[in-house]
Protein backbone atom coordinates (compact mmCIF):
# COMPACT_ATOMS: atom_id res chain seq x y z
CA UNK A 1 64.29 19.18 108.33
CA UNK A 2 61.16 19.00 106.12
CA UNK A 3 58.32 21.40 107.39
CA UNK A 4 54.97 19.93 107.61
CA UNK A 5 52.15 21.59 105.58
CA UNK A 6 49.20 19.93 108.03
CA UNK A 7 47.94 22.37 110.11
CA UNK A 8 46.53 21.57 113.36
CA UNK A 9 43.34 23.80 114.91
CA UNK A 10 43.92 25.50 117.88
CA UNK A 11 41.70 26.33 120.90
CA UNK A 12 38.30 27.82 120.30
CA UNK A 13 38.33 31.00 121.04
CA UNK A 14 34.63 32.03 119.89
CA UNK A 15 33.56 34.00 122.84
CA UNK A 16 29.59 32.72 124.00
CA UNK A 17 27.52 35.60 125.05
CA UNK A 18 28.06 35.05 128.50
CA UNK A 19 31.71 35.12 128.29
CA UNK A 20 31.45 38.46 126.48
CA UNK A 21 28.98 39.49 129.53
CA UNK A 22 31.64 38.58 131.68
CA UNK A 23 34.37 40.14 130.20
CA UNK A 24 32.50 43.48 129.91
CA UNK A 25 31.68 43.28 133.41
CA UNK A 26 34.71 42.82 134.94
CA UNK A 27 36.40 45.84 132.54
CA UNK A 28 33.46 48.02 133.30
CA UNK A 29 34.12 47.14 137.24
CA UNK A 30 37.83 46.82 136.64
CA UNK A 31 37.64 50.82 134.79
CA UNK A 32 35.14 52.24 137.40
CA UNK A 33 36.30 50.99 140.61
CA UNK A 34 40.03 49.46 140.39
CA UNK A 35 41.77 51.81 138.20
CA UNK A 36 40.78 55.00 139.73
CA UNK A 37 42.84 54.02 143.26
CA UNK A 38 45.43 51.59 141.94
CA UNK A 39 48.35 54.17 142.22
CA UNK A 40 46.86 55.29 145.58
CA UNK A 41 47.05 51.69 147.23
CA UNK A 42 50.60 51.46 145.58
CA UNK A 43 51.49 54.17 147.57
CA UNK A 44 50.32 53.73 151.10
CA UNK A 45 50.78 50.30 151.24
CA UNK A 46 47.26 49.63 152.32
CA UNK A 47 44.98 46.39 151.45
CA UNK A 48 41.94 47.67 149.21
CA UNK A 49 39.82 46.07 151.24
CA UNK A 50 36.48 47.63 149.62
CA UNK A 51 37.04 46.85 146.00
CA UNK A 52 38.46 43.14 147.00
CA UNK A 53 35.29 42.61 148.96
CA UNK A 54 33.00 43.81 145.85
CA UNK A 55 35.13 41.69 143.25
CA UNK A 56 33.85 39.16 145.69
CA UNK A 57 30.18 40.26 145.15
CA UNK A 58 30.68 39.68 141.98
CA UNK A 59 31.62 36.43 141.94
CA UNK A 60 35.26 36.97 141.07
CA UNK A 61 36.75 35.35 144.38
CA UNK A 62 35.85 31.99 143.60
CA UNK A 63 34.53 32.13 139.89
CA UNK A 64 35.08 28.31 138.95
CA UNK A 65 33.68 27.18 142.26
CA UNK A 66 29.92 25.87 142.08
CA UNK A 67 27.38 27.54 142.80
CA UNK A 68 26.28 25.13 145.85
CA UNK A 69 29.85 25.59 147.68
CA UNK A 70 28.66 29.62 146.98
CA UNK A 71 30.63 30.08 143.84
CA UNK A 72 30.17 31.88 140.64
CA UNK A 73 29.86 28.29 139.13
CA UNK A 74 31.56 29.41 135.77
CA UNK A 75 34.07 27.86 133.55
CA UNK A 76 38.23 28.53 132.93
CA UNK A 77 37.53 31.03 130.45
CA UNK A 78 35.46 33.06 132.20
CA UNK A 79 37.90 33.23 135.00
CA UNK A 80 40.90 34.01 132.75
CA UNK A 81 38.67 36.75 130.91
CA UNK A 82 37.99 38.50 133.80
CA UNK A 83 41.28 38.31 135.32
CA UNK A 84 42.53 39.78 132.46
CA UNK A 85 40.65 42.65 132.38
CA UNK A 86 41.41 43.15 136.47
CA UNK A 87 45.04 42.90 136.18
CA UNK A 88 44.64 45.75 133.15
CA UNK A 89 43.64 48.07 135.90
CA UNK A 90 45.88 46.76 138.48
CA UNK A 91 48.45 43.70 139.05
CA UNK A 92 48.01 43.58 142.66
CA UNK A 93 44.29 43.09 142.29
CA UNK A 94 44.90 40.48 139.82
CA UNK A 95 46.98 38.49 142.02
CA UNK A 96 44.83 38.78 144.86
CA UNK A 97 42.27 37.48 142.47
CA UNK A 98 44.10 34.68 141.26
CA UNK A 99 45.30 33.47 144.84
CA UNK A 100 41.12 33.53 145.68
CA UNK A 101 41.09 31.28 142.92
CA UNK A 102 43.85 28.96 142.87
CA UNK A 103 42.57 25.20 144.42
């Protein structure tokens, strides 16, 4: 079987500013807030109710929703940046994350 030498582009992947805003945000959250307590929740069990409900202030919960149904009103790639960045501090916040955002 003959290789073919065309090449075919692949996804942009040239962040915009605000996609590098959001990506910084949610590490900078992600490093402050999640990471310190992951092990703890693993632990005990417990829901982390406080950090889930400020992911939520920050539009997290919700990120592709618009902005008139009270959403963050942003695009896939924000949402999969920012995930990203949770679920480096903690799985279980990234799932919870992704279940707030599945439609």
């Amino acid at each position: 079987m003959a290789v073919s030498k065309t090449t075919h582009p692949g996804p942009n992947l040239h962040l915009s500013p605000e996609h590098k805003m959001i990506r910084q945000a949610a590490r900078d959250f992600a490093q402050k807030e999640i990471a310190p307590i992951a092990a703890e929740f693993d632990e005990s069990g417990e829901f982390p109710t406080e950090t889930i409900r400020k992911m939520g202030e920050m539009g997290f919960m919700g990120i592709e929703v618009p902005e008139e149904y009270g959403g963050a009103g942003m695009d896939t790639m924000a949402y999969v940046l920012a995930l990203e960045e949770i679920c480096k501090a903690d799985a279980a916040h990234g799932t919870i994350m992704s279940v707030n955002n599945s439609s």
